[in-house]
PDB file of N, CA and C in Angstrom:
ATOM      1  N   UNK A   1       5.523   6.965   1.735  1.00  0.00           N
ATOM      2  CA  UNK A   1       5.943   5.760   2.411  1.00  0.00           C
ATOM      3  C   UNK A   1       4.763   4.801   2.481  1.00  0.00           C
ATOM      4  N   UNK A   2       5.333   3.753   2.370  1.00  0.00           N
ATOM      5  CA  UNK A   2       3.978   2.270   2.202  1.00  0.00           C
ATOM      6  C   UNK A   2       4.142   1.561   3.907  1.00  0.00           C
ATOM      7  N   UNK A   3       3.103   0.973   4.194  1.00  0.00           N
ATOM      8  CA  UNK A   3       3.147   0.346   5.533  1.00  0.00           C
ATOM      9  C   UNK A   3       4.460  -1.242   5.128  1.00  0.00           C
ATOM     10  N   UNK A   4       4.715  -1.196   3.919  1.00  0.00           N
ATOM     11  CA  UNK A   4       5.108  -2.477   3.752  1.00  0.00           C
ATOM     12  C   UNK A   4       6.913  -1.987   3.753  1.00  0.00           C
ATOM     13  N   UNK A   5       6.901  -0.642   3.940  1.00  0.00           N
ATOM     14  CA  UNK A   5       8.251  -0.041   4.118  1.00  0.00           C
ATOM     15  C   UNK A   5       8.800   0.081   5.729  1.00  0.00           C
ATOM     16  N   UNK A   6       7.962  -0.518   6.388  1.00  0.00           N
ATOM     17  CA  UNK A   6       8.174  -0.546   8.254  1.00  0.00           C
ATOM     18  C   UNK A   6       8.224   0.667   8.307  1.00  0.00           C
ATOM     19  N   UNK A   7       7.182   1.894   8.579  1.00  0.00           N
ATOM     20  CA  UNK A   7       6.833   3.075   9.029  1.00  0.00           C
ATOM     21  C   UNK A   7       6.848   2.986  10.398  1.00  0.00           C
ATOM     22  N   UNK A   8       8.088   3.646  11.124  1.00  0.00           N
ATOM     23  CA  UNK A   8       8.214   3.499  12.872  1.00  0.00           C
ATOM     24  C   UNK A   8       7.992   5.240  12.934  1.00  0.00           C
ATOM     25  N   UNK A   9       7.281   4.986  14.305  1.00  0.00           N
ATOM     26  CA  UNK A   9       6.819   6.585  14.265  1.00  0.00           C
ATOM     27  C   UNK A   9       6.534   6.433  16.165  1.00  0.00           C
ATOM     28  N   UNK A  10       6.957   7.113  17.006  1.00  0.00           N
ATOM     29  CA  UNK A  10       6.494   7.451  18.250  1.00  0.00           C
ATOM     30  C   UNK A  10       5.043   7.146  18.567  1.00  0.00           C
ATOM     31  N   UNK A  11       4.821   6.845  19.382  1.00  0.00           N
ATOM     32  CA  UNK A  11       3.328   6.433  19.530  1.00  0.00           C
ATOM     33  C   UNK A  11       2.703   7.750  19.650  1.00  0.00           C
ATOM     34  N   UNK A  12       3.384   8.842  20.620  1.00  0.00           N
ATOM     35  CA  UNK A  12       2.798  10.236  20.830  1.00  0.00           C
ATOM     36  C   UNK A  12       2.782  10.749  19.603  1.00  0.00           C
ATOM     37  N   UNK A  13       3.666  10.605  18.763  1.00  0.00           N
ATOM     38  CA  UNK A  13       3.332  11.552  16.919  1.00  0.00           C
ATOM     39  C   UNK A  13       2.041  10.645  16.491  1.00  0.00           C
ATOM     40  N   UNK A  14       2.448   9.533  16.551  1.00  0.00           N
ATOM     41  CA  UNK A  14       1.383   8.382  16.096  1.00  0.00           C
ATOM     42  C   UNK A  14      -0.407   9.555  16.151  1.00  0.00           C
ATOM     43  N   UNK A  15      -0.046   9.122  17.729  1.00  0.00           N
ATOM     44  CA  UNK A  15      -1.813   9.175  18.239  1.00  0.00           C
ATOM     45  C   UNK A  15      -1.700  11.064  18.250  1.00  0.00           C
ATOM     46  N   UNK A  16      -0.933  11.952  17.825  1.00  0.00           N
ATOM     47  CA  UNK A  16      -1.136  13.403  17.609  1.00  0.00           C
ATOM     48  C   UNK A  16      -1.226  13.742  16.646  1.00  0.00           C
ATOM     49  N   UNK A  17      -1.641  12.719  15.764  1.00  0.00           N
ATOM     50  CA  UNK A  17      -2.023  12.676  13.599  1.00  0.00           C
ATOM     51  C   UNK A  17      -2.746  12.187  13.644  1.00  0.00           C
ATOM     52  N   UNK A  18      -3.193  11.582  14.759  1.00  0.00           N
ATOM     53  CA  UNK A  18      -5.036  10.784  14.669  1.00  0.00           C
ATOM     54  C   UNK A  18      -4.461   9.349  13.820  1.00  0.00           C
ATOM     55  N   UNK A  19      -3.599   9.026  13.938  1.00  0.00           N
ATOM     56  CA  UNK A  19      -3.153   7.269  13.635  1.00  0.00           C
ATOM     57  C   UNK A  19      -3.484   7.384  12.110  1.00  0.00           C
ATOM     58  N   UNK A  20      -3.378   5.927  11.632  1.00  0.00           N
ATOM     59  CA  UNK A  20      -4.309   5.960  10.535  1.00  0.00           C
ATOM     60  C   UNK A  20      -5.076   5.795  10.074  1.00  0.00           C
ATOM     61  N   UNK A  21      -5.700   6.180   8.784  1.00  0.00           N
ATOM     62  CA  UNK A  21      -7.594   6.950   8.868  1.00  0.00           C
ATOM     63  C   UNK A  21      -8.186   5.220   8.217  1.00  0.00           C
ATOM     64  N   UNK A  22      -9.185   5.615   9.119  1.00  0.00           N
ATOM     65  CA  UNK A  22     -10.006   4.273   8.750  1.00  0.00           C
ATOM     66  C   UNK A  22     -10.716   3.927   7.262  1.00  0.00           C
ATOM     67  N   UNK A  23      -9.487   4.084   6.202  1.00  0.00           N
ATOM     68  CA  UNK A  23      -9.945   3.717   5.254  1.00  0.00           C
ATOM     69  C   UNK A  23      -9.057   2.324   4.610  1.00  0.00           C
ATOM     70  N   UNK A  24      -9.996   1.660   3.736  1.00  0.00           N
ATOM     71  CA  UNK A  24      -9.376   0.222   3.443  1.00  0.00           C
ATOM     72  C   UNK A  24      -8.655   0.143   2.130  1.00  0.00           C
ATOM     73  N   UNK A  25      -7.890   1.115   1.639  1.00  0.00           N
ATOM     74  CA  UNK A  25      -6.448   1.100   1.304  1.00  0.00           C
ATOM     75  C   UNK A  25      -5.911   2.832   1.418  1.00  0.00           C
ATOM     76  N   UNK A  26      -4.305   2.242   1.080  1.00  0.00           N
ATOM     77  CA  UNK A  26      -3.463   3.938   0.872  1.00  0.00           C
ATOM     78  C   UNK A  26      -3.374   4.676   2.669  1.00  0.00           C
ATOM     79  N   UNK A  27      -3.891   3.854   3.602  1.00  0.00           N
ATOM     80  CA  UNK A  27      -3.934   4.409   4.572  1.00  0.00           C
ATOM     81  C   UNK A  27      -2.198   4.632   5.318  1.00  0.00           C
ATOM     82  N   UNK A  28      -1.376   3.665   4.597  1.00  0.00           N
ATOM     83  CA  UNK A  28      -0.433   4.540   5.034  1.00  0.00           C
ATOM     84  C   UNK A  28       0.120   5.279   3.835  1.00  0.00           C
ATOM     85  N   UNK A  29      -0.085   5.562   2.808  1.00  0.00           N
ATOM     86  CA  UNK A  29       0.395   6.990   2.150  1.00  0.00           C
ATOM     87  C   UNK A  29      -0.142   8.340   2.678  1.00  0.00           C
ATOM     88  N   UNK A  30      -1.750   7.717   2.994  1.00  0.00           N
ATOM     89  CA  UNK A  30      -2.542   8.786   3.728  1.00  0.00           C
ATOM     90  C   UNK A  30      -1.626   9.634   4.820  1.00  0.00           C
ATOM     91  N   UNK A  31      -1.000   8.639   5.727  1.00  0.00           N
ATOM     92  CA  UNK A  31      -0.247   8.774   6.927  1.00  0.00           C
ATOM     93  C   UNK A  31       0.747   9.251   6.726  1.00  0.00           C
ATOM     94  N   UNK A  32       1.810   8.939   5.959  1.00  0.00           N
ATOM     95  CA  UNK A  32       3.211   9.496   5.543  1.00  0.00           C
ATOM     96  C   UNK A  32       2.679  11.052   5.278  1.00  0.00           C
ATOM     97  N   UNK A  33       1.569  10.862   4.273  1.00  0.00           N
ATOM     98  CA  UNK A  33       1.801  12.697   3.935  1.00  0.00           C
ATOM     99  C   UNK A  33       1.316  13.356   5.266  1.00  0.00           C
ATOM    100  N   UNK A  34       0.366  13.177   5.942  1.00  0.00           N
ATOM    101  CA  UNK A  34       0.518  14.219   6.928  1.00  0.00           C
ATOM    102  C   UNK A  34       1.475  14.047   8.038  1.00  0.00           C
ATOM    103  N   UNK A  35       2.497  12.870   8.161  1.00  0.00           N
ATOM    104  CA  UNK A  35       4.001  12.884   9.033  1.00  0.00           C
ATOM    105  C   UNK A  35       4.515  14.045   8.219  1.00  0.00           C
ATOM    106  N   UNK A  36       5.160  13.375   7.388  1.00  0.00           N
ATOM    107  CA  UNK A  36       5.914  15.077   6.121  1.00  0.00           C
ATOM    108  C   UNK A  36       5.328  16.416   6.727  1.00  0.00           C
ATOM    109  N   UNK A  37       4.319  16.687   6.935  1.00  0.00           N
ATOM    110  CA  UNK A  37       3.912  18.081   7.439  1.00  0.00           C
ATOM    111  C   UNK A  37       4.365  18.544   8.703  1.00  0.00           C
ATOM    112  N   UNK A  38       5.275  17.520   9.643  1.00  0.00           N
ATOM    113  CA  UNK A  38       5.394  17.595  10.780  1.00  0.00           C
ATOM    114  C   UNK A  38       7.232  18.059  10.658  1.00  0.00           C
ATOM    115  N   UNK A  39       7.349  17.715   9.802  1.00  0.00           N
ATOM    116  CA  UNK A  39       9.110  17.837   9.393  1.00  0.00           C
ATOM    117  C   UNK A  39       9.661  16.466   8.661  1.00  0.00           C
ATOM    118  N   UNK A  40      11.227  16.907   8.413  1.00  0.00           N
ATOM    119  CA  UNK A  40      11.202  15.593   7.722  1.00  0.00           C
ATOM    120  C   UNK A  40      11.398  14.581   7.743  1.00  0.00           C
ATOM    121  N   UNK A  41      11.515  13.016   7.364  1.00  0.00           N
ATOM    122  CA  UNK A  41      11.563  11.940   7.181  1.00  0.00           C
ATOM    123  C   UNK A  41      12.925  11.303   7.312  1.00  0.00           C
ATOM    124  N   UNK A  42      13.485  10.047   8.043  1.00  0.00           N
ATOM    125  CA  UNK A  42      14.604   9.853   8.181  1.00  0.00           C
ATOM    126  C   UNK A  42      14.603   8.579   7.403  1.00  0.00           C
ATOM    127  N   UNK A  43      15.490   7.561   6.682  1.00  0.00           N
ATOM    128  CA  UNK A  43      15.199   6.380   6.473  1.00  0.00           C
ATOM    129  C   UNK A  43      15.911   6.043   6.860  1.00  0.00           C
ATOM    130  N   UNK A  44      15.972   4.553   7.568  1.00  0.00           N
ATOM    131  CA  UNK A  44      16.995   3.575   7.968  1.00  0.00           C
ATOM    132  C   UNK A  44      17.770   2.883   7.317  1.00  0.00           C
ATOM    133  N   UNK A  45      19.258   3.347   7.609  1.00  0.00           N
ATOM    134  CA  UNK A  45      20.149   2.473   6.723  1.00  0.00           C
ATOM    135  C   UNK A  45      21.173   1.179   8.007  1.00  0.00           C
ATOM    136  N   UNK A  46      20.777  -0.299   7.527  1.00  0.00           N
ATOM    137  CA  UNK A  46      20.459  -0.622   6.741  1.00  0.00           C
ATOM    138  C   UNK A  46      19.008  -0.537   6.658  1.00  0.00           C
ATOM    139  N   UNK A  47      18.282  -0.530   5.402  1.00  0.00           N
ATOM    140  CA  UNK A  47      16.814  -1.070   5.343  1.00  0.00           C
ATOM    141  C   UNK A  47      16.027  -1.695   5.913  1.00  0.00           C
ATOM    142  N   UNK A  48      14.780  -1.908   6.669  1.00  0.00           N
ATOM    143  CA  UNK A  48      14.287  -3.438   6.811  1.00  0.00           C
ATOM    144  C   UNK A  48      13.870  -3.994   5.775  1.00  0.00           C
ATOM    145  N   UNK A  49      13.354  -4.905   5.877  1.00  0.00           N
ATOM    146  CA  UNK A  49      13.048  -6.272   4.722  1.00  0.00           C
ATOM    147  C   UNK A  49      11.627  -6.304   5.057  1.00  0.00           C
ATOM    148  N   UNK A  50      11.122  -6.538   3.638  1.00  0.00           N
ATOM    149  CA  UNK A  50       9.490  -6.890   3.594  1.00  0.00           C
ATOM    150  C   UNK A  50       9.637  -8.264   2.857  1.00  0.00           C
ATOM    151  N   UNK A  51       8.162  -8.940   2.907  1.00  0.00           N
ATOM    152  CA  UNK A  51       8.506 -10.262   1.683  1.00  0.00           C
ATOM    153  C   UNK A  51       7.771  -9.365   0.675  1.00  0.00           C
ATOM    154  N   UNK A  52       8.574 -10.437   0.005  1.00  0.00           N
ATOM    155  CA  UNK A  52       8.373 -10.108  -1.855  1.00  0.00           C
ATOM    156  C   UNK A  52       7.411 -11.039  -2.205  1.00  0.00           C
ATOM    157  N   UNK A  53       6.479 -11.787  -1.036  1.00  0.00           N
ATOM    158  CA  UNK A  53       5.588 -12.455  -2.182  1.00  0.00           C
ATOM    159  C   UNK A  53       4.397 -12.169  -2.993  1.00  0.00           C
ATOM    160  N   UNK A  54       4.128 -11.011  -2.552  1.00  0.00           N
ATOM    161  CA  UNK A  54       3.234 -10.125  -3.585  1.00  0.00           C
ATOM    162  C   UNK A  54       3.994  -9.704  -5.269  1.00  0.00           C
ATOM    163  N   UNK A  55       5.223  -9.454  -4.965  1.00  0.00           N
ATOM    164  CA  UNK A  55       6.063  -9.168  -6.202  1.00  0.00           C
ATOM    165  C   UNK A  55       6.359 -10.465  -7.410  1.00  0.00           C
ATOM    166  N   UNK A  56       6.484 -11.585  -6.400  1.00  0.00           N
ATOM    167  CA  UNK A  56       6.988 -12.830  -7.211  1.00  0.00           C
ATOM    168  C   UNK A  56       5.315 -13.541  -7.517  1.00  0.00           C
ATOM    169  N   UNK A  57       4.175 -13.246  -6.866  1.00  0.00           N
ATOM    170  CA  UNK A  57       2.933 -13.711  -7.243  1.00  0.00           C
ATOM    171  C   UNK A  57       2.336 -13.216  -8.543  1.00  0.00           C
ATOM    172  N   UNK A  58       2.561 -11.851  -8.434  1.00  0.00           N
ATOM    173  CA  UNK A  58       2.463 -10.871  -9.404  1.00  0.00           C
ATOM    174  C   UNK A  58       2.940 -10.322 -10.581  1.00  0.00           C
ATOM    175  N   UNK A  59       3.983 -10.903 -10.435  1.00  0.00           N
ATOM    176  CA  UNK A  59       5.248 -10.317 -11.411  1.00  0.00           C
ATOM    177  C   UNK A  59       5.716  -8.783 -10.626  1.00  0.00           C
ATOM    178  N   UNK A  60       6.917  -8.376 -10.958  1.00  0.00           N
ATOM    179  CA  UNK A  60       7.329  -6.995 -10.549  1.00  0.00           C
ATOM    180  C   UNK A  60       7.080  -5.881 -11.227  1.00  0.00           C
ATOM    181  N   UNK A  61       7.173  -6.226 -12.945  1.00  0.00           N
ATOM    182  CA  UNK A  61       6.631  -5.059 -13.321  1.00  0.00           C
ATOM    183  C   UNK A  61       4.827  -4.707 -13.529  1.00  0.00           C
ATOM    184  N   UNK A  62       3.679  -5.845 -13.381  1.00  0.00           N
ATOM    185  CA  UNK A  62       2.603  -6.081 -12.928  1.00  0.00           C
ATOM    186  C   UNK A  62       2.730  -4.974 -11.368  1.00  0.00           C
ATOM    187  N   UNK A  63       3.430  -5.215 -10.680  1.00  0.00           N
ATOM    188  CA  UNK A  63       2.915  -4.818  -9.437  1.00  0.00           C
ATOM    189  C   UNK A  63       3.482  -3.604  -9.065  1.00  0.00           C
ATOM    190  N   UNK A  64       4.933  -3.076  -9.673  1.00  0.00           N
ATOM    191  CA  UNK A  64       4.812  -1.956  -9.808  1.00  0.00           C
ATOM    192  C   UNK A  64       4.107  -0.886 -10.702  1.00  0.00           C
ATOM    193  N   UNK A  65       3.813  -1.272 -11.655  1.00  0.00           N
ATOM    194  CA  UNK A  65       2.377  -0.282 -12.695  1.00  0.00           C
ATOM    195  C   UNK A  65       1.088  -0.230 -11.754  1.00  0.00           C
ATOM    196  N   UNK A  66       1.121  -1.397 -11.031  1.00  0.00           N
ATOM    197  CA  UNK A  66      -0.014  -1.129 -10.150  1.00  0.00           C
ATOM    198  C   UNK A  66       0.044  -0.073  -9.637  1.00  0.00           C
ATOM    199  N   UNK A  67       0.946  -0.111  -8.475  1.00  0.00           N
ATOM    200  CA  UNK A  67       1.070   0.690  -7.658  1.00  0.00           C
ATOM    201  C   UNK A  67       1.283   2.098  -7.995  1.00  0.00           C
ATOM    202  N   UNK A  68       2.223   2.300  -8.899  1.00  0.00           N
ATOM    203  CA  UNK A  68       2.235   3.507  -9.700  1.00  0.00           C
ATOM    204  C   UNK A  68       0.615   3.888  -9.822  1.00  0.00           C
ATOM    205  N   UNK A  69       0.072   3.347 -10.785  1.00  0.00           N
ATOM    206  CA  UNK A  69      -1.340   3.545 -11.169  1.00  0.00           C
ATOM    207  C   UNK A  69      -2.417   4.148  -9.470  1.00  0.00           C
ATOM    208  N   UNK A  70      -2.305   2.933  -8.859  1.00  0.00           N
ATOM    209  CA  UNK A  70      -3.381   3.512  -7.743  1.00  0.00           C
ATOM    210  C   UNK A  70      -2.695   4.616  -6.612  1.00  0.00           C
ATOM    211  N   UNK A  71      -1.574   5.082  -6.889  1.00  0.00           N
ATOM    212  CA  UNK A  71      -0.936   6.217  -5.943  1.00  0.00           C
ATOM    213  C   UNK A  71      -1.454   7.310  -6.425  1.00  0.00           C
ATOM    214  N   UNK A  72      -1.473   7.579  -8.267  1.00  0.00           N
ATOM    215  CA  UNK A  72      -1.561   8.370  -8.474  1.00  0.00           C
ATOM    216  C   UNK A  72      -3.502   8.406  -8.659  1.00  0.00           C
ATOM    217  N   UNK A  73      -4.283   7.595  -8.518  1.00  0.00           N
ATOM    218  CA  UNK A  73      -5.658   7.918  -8.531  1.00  0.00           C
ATOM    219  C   UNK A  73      -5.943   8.192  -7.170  1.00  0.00           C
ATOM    220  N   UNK A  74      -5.235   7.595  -6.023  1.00  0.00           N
ATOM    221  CA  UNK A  74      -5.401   8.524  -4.984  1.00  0.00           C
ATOM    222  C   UNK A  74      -5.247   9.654  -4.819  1.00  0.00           C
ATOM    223  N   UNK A  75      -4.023  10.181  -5.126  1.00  0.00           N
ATOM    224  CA  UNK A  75      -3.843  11.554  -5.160  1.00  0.00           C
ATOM    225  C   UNK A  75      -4.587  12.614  -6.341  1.00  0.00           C
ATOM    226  N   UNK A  76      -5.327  12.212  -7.029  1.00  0.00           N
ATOM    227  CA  UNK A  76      -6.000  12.799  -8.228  1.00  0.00           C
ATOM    228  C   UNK A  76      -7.725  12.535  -7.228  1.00  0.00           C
ATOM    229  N   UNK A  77      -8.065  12.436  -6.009  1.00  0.00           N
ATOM    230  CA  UNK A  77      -8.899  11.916  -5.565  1.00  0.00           C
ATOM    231  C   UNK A  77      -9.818  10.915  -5.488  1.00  0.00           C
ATOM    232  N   UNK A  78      -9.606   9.867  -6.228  1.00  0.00           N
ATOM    233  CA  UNK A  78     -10.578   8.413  -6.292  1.00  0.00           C
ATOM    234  C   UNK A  78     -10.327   7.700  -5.199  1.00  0.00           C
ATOM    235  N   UNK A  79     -11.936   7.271  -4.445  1.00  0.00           N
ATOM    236  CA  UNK A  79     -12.287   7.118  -3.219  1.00  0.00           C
ATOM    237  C   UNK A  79     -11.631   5.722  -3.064  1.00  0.00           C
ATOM    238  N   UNK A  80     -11.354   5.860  -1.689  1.00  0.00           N
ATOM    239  CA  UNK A  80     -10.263   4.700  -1.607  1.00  0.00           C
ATOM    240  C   UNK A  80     -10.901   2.959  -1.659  1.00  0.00           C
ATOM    241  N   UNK A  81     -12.093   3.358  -1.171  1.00  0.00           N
ATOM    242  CA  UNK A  81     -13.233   2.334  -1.392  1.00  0.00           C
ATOM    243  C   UNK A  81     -12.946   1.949  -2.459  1.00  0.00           C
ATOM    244  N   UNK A  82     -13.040   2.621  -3.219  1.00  0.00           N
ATOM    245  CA  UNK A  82     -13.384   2.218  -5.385  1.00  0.00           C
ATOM    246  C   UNK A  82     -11.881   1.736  -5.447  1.00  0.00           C
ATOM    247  N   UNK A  83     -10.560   2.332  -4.988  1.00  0.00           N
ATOM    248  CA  UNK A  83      -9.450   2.101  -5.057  1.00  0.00           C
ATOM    249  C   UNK A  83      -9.470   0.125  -4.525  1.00  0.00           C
ATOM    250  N   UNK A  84      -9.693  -0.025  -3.316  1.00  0.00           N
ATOM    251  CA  UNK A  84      -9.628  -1.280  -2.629  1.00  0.00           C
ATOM    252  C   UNK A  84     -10.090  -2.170  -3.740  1.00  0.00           C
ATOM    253  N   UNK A  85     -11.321  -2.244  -4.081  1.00  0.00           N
ATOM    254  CA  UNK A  85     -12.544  -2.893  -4.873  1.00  0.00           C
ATOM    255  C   UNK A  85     -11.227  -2.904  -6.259  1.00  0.00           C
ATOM    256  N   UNK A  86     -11.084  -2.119  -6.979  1.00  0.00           N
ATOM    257  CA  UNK A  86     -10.004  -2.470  -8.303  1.00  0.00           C
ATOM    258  C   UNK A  86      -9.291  -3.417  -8.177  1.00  0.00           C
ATOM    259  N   UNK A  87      -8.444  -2.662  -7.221  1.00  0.00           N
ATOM    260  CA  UNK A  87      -6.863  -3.361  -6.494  1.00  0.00           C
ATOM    261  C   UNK A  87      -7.020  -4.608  -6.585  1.00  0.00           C
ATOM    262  N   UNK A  88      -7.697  -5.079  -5.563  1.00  0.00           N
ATOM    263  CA  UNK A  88      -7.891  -6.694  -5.302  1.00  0.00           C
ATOM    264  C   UNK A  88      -8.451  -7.497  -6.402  1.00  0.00           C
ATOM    265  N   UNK A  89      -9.997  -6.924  -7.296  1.00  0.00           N
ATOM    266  CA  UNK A  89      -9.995  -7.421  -8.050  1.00  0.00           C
ATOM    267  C   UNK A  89      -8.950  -7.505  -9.536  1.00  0.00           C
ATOM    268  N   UNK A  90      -8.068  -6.703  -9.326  1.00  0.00           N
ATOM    269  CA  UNK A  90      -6.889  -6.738 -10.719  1.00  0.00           C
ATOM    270  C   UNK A  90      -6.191  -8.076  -9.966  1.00  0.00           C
ATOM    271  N   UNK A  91      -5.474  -7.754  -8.722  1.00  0.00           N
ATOM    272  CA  UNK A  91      -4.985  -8.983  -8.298  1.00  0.00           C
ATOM    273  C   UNK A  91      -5.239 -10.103  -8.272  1.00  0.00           C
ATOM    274  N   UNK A  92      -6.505 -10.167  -8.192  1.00  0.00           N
ATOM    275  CA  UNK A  92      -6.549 -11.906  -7.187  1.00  0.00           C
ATOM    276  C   UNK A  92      -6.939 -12.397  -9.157  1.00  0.00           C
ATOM    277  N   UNK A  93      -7.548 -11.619  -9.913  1.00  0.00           N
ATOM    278  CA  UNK A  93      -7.511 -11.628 -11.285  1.00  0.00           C
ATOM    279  C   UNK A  93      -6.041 -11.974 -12.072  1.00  0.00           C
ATOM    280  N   UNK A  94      -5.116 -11.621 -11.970  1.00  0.00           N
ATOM    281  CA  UNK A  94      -4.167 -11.456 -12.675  1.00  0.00           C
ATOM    282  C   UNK A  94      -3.532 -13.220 -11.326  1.00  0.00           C
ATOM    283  N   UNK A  95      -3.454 -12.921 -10.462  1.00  0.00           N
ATOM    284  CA  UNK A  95      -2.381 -14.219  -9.476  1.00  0.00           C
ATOM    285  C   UNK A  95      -3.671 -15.297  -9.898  1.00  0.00           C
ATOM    286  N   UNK A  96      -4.566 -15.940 -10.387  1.00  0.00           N
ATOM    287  CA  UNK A  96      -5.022 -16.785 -10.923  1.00  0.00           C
ATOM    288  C   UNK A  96      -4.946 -16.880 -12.221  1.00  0.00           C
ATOM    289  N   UNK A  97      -4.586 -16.194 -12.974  1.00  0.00           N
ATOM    290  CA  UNK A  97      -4.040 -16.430 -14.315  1.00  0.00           C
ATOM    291  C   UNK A  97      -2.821 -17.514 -14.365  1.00  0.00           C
ATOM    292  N   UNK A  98      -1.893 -16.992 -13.419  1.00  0.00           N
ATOM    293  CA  UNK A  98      -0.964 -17.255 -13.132  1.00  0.00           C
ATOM    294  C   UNK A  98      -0.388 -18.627 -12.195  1.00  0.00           C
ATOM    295  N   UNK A  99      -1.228 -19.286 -11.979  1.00  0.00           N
ATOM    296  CA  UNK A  99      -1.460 -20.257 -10.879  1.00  0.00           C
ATOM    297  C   UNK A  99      -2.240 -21.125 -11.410  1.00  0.00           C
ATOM    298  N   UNK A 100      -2.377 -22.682 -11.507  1.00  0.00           N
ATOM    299  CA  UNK A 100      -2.584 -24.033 -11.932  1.00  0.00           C
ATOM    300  C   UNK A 100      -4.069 -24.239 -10.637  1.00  0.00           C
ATOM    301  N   UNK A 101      -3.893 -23.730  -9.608  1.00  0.00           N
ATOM    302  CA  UNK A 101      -5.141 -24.034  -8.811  1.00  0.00           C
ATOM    303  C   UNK A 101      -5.663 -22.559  -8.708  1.00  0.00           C
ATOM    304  N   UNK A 102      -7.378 -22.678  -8.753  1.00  0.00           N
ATOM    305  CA  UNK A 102      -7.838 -21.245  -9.041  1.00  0.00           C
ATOM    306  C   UNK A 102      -8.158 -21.291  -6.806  1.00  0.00           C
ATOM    307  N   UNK A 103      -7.901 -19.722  -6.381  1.00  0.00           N
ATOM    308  CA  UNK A 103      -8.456 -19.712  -4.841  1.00  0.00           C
ATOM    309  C   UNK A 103      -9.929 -18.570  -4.476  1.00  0.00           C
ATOM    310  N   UNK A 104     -10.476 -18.879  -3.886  1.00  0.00           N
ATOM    311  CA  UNK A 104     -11.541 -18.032  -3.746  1.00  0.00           C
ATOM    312  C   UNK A 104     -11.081 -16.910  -4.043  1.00  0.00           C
ATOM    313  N   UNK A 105     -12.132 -16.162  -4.467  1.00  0.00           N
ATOM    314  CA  UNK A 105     -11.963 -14.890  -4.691  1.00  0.00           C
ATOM    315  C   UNK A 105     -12.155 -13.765  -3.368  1.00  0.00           C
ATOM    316  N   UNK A 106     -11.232 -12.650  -2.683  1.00  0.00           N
ATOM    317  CA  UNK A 106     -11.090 -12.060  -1.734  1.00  0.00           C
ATOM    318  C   UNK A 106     -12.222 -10.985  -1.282  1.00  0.00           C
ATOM    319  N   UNK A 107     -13.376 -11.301  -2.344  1.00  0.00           N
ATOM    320  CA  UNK A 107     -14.045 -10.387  -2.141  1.00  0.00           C
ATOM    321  C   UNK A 107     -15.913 -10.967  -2.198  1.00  0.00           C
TER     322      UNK A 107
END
């Protein structure tokens, strides 16, 4: 589960998993997998809604290969640090390609 999927969780489960870990990305996949260890997962039907403007900045299939890509170097262990540092620079790289005005760079 992604934080951008509205992860609702009890504050007491919350703060009895130690919240989430102070790292600067994947911190909620980090989180989902050790919820899963607790039992299982319910999803809400209907859905909530996230914006899509990361998807429409990006393109969709751009941003899902991403994501594909850095789930699985997390889980293969690459430090989430090195993970953050890629990420953003593929992004803010690729959404200025894409865009007529160039914006600082996020890093």
């Amino acid at each position: 589960m992604f934080g951008d999927q509205s992860i609702l969780e009890k504050a007491s489960v919350f703060q009895r998993l130690g919240g989430f870990a102070d790292i600067p990305l994947m911190e909620d996949l980090e989180f989902s997998r050790r919820l899963r260890r607790l039992g299982p997962v319910a999803l809400l039907d209907p859905p909530l809604w996230s914006s899509p403007r990361r998807f429409r900045r990006l393109g969709v299939w751009w941003t899902t290969l991403l994501n594909i890509a850095f789930i699985c170097l997390f889980y293969v262990g690459v430090d989430s640090h090195r993970l953050h540092r890629w990420y953003y620079r593929l992004s803010w790289r690729r959404s200025n390609r894409q865009n007529a005005t160039p914006s600082a760079q996020p890093f």
